[in-house]
PDB file of N, CA and C in Angstrom:
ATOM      1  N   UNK A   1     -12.243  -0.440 -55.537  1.00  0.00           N
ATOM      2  CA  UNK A   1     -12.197  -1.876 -55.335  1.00  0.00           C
ATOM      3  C   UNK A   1     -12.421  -2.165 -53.854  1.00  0.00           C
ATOM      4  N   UNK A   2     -13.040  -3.303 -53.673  1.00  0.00           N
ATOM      5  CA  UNK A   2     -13.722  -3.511 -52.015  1.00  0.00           C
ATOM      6  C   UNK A   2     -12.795  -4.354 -51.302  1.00  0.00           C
ATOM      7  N   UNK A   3     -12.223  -3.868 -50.280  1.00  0.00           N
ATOM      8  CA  UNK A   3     -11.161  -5.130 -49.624  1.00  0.00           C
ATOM      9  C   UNK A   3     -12.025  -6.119 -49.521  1.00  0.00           C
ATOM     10  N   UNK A   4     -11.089  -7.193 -49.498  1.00  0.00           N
ATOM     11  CA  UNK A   4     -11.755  -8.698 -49.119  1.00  0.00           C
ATOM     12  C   UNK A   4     -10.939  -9.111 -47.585  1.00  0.00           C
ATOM     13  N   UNK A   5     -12.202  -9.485 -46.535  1.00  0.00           N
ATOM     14  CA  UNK A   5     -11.998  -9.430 -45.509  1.00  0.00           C
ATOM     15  C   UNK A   5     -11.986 -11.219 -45.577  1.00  0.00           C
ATOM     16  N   UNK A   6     -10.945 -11.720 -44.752  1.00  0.00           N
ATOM     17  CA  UNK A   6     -11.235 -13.192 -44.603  1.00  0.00           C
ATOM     18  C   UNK A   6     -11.845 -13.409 -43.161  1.00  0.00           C
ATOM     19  N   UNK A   7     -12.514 -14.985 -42.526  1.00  0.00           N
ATOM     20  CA  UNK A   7     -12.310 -14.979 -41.184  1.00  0.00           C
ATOM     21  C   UNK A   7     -11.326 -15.607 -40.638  1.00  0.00           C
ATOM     22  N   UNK A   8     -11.260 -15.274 -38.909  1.00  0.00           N
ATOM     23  CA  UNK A   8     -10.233 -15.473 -38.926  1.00  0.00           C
ATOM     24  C   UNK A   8      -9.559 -16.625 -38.472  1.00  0.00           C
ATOM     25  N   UNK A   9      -8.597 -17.099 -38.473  1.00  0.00           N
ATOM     26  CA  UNK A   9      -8.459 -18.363 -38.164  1.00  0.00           C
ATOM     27  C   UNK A   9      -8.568 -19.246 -36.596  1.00  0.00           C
ATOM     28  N   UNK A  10      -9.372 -20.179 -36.725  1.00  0.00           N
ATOM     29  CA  UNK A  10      -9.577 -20.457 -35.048  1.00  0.00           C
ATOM     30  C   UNK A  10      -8.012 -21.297 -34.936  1.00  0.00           C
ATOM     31  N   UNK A  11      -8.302 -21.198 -33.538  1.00  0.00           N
ATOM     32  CA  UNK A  11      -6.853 -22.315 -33.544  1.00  0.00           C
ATOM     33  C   UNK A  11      -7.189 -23.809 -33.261  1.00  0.00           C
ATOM     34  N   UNK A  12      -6.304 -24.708 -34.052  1.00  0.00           N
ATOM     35  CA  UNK A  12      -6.822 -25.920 -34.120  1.00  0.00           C
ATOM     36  C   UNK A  12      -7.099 -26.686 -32.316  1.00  0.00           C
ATOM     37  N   UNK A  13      -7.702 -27.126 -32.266  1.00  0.00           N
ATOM     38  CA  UNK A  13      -8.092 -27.742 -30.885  1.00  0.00           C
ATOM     39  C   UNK A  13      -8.568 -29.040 -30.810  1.00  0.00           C
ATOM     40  N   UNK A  14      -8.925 -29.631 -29.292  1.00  0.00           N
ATOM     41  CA  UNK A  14      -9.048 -31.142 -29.139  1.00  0.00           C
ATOM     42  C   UNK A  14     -10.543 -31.253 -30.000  1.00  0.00           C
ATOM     43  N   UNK A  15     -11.837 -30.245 -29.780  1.00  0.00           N
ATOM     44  CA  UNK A  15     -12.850 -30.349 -30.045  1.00  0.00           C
ATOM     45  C   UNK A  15     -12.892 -30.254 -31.723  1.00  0.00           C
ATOM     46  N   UNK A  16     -11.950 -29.515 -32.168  1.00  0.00           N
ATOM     47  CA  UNK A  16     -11.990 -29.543 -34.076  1.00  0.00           C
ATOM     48  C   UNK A  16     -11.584 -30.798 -33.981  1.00  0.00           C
ATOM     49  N   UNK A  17     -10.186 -31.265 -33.748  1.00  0.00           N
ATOM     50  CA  UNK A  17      -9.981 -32.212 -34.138  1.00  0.00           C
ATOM     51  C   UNK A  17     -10.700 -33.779 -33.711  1.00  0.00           C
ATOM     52  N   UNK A  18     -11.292 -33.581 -32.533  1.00  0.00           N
ATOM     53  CA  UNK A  18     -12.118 -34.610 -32.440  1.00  0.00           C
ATOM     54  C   UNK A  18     -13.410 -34.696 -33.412  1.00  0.00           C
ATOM     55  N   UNK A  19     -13.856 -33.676 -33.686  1.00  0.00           N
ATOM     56  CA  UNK A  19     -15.038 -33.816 -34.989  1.00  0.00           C
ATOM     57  C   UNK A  19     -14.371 -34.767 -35.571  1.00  0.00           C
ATOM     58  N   UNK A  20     -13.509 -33.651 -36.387  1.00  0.00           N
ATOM     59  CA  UNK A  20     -12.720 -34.505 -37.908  1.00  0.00           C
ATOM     60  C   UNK A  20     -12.625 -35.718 -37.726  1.00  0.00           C
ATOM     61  N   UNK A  21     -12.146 -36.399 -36.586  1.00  0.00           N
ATOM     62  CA  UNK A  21     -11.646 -37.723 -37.193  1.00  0.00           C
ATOM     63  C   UNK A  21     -13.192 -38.183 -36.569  1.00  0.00           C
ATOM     64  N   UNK A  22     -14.124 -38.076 -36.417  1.00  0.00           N
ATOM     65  CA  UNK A  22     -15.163 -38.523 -35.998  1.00  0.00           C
ATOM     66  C   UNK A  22     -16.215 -38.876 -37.262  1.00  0.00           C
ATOM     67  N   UNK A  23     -16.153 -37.313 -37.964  1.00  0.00           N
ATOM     68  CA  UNK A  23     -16.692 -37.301 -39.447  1.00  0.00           C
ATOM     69  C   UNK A  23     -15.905 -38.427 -40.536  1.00  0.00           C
ATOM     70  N   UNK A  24     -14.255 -38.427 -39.990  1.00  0.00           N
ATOM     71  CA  UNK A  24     -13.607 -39.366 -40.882  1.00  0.00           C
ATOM     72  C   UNK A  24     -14.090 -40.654 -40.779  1.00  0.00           C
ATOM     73  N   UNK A  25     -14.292 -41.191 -39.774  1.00  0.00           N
ATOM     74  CA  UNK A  25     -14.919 -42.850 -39.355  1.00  0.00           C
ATOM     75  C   UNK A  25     -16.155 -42.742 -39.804  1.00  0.00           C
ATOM     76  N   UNK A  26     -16.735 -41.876 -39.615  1.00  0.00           N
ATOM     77  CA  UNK A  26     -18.096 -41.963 -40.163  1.00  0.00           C
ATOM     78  C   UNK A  26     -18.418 -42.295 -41.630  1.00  0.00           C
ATOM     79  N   UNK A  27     -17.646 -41.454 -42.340  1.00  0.00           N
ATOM     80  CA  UNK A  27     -17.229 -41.977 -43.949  1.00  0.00           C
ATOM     81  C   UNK A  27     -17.464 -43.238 -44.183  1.00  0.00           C
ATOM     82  N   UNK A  28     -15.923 -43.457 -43.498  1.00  0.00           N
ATOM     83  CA  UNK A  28     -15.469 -44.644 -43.149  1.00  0.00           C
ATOM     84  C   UNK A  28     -16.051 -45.960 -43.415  1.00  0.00           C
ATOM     85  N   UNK A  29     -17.443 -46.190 -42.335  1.00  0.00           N
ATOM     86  CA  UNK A  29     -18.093 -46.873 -42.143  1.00  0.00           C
ATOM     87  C   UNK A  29     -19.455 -46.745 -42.873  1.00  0.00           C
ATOM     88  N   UNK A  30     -19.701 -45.834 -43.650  1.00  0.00           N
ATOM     89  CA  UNK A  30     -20.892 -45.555 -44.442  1.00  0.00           C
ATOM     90  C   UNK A  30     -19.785 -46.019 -46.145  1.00  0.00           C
ATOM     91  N   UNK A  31     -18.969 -45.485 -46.034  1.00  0.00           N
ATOM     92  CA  UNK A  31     -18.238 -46.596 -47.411  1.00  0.00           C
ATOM     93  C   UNK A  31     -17.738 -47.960 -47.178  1.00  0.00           C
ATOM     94  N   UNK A  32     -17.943 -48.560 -46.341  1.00  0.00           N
ATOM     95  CA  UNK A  32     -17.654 -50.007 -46.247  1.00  0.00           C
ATOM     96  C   UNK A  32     -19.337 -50.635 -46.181  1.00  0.00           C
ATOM     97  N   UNK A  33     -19.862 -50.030 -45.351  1.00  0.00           N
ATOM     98  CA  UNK A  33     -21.201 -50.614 -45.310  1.00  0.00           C
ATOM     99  C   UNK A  33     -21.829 -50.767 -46.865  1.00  0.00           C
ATOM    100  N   UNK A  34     -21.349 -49.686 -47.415  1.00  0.00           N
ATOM    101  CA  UNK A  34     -21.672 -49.924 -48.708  1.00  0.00           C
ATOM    102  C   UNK A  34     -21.633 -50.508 -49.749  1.00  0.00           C
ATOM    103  N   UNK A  35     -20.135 -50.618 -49.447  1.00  0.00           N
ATOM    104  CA  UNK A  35     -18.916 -51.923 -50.410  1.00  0.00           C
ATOM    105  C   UNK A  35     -19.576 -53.543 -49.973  1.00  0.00           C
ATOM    106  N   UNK A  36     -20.195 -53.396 -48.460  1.00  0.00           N
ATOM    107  CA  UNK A  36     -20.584 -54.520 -48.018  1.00  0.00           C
ATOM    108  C   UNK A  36     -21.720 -55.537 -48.585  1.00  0.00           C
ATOM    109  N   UNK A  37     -22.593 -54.729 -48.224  1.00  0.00           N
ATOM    110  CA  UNK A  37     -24.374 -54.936 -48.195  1.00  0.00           C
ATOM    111  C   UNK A  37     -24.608 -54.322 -49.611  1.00  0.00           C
ATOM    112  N   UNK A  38     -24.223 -52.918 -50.297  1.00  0.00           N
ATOM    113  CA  UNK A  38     -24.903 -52.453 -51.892  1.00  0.00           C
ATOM    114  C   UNK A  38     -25.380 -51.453 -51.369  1.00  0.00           C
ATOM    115  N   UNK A  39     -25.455 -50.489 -52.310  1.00  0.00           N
ATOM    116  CA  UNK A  39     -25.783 -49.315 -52.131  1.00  0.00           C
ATOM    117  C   UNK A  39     -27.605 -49.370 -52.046  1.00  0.00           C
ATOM    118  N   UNK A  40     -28.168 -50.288 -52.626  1.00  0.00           N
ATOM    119  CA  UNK A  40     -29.409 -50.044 -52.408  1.00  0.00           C
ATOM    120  C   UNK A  40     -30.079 -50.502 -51.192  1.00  0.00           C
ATOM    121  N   UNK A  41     -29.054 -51.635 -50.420  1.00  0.00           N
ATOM    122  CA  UNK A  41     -29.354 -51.983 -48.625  1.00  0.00           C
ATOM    123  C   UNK A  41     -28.985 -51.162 -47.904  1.00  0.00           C
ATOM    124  N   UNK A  42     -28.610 -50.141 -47.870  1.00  0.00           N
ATOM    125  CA  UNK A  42     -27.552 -49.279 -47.140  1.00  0.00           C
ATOM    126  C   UNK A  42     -28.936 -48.366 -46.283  1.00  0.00           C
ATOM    127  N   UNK A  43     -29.204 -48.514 -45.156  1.00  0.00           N
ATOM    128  CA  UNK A  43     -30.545 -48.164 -44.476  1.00  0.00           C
ATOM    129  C   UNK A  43     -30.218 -46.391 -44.714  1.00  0.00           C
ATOM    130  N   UNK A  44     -31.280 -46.130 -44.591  1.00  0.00           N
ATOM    131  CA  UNK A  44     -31.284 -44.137 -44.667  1.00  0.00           C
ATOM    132  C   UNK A  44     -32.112 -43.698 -43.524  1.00  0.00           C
ATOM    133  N   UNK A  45     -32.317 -42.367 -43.520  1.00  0.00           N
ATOM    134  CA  UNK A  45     -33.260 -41.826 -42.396  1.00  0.00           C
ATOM    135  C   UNK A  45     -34.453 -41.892 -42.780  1.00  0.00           C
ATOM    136  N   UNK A  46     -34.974 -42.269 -43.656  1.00  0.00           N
ATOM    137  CA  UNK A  46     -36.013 -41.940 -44.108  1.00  0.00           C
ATOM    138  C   UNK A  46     -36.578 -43.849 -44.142  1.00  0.00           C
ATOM    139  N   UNK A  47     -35.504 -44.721 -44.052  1.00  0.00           N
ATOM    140  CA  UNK A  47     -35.723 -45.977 -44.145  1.00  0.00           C
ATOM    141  C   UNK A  47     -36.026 -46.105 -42.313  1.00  0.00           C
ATOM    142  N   UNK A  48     -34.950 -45.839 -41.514  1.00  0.00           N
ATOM    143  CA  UNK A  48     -35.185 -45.728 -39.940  1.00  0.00           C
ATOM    144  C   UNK A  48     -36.777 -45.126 -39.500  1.00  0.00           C
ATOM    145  N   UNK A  49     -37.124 -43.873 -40.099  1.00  0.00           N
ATOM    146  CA  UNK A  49     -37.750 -43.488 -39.443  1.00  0.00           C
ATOM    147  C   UNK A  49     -39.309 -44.389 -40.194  1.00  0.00           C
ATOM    148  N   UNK A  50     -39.311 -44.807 -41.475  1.00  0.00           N
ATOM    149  CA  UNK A  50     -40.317 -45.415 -41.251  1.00  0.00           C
ATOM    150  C   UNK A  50     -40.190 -46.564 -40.580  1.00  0.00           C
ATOM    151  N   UNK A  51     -39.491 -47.428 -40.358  1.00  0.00           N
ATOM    152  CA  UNK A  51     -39.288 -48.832 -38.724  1.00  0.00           C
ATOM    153  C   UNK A  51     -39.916 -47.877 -37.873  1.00  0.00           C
ATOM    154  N   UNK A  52     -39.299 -46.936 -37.497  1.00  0.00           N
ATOM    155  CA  UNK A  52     -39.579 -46.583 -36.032  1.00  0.00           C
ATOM    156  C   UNK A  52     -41.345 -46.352 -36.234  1.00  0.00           C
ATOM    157  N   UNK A  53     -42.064 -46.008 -37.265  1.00  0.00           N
ATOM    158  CA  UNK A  53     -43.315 -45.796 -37.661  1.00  0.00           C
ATOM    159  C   UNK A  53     -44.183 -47.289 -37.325  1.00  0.00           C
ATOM    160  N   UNK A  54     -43.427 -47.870 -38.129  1.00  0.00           N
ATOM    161  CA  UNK A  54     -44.105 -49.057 -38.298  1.00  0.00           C
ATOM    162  C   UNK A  54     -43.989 -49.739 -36.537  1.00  0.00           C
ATOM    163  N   UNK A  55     -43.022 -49.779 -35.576  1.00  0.00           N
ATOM    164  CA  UNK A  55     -42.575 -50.300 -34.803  1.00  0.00           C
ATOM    165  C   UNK A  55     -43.520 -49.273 -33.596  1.00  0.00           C
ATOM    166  N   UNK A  56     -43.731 -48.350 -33.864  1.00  0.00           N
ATOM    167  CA  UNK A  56     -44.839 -47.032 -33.005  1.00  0.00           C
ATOM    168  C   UNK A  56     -45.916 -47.947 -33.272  1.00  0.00           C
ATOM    169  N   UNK A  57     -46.688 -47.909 -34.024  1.00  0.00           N
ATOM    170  CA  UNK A  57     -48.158 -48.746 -34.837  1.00  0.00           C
ATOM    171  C   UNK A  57     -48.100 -49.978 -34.008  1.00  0.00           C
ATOM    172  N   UNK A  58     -47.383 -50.696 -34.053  1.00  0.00           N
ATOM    173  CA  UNK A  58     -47.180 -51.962 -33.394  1.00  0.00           C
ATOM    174  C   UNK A  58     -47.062 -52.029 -31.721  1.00  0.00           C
ATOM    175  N   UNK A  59     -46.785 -51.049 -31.210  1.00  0.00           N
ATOM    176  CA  UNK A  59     -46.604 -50.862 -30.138  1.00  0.00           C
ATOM    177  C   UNK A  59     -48.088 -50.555 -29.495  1.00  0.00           C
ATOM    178  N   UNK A  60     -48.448 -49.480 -30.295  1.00  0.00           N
ATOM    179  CA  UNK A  60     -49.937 -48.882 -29.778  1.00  0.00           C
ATOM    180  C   UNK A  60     -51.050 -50.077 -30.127  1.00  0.00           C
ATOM    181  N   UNK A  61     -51.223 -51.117 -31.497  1.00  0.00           N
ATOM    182  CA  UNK A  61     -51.772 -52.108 -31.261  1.00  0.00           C
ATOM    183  C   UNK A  61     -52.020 -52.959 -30.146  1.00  0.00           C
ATOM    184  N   UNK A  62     -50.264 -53.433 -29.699  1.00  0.00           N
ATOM    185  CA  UNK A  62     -50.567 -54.139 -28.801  1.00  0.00           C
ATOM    186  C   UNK A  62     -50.984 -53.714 -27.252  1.00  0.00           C
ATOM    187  N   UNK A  63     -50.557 -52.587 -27.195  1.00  0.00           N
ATOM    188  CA  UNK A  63     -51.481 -51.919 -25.812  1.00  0.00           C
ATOM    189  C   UNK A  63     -53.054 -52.093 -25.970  1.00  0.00           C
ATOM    190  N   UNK A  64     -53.100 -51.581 -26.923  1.00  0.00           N
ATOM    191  CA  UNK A  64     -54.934 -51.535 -27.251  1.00  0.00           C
ATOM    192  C   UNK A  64     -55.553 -52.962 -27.323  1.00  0.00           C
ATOM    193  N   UNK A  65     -54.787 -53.563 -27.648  1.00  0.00           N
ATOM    194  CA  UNK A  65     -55.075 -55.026 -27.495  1.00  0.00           C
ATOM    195  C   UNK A  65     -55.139 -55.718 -25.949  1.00  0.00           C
ATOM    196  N   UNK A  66     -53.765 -55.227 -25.316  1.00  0.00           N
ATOM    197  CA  UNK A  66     -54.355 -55.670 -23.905  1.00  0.00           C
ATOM    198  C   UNK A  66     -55.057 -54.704 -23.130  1.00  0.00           C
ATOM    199  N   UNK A  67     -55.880 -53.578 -23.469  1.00  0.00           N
ATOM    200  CA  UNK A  67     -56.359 -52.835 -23.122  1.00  0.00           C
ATOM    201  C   UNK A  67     -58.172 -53.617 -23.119  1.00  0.00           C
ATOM    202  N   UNK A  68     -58.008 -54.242 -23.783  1.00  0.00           N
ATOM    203  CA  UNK A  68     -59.452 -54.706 -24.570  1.00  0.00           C
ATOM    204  C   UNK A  68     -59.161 -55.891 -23.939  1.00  0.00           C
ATOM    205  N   UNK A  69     -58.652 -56.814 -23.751  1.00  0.00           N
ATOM    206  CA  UNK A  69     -58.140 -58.049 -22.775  1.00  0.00           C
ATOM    207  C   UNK A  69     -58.546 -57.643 -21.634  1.00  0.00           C
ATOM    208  N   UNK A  70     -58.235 -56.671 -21.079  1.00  0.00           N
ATOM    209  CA  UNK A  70     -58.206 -56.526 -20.052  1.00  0.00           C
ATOM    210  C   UNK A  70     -59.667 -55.705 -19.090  1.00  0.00           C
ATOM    211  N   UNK A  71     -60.265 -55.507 -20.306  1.00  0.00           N
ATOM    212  CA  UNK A  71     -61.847 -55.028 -19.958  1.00  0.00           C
ATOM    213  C   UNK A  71     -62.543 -55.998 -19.363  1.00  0.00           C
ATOM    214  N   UNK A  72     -62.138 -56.877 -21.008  1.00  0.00           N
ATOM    215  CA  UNK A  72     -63.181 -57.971 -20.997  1.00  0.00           C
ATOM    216  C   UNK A  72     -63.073 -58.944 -19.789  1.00  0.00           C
ATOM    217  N   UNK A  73     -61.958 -58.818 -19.150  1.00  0.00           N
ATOM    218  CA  UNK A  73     -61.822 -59.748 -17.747  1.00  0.00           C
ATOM    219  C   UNK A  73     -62.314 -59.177 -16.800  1.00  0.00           C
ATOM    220  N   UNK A  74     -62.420 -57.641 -16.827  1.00  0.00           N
ATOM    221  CA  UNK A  74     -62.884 -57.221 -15.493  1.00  0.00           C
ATOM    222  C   UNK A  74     -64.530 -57.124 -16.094  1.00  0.00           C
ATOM    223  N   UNK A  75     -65.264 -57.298 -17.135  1.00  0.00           N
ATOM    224  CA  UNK A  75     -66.530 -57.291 -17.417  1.00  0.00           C
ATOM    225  C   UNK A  75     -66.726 -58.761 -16.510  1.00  0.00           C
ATOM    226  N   UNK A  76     -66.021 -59.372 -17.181  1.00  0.00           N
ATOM    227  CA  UNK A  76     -66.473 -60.781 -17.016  1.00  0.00           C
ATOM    228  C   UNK A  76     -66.469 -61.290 -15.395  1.00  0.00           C
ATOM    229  N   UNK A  77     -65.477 -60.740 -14.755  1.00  0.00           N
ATOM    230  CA  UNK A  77     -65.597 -60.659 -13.454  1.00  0.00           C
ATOM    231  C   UNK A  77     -66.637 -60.079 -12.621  1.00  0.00           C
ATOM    232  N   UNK A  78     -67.300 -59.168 -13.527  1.00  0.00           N
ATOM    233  CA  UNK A  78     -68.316 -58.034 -13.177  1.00  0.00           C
ATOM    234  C   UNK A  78     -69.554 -58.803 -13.184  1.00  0.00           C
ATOM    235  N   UNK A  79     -69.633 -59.817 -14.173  1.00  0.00           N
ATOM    236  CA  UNK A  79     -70.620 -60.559 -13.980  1.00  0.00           C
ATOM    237  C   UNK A  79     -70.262 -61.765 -13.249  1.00  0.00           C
ATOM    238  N   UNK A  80     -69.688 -62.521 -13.368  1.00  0.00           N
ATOM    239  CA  UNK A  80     -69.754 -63.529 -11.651  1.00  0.00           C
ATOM    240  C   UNK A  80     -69.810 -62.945 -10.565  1.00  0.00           C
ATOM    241  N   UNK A  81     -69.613 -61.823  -9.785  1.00  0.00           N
ATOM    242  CA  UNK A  81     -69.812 -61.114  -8.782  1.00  0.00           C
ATOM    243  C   UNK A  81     -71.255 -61.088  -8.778  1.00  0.00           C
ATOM    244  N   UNK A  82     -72.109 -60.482  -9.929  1.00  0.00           N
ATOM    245  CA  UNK A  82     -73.797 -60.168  -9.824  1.00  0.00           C
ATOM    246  C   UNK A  82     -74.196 -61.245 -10.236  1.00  0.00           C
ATOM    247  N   UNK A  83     -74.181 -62.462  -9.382  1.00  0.00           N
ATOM    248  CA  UNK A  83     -74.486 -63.628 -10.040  1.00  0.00           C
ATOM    249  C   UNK A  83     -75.036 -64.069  -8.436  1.00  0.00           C
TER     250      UNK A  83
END
C-alpha cells in the first residue's frame, strides 16, 4: 500500500487572507450585480473585450479621418502657394 503524502500546511498570513476576502467581495458584487441588472446584462470578458474592439475601430477611424483632413489642407495650401 502507497503512503499518502499530504502538502504541507502554509501558515495563514496577511497576503492569504487578503486574497480571501478580496475573492469574497468579488462574489459579492458579481451576485448583486446580478440580482440587480439579470443575469443576461451582467457584462463578461468576452462582452468588454468586444467594446474595447469596437472602441479600437473607432479610434483608428477617427485618426484616419483627421489624417485625410489634414492632407487635404496642406494640398490645398500647396496650391495657393503655386498660384
Amino acid at each position: 500500500m502507497a503512503a499518502i503524502r499530504t502538502a504541507p500546511t502554509e501558515p495563514v498570513g496577511f497576503a492569504n487572507v487578503s486574497r480571501a476576502l478580496v475573492s469574497v467581495a468579488a462574489d459579492l458584487v458579481i451576485g448583486v450585480q446580478r440580482r440587480v441588472v439579470g443575469d443576461d446584462k451582467v457584462r463578461t470578458a468576452r462582452d468588454n473585450a468586444w467594446a474595447a474592439t469596437l472602441e479600437n475601430r473607432a479610434q483608428h477611424e477617427a485618426q484616419a479621418e483627421l489624417t485625410r483632413e489634414v492632407a487635404a489642407m496642406v494640398a490645398r495650401r500647396s496650391l495657393v502657394r503655386a498660384r
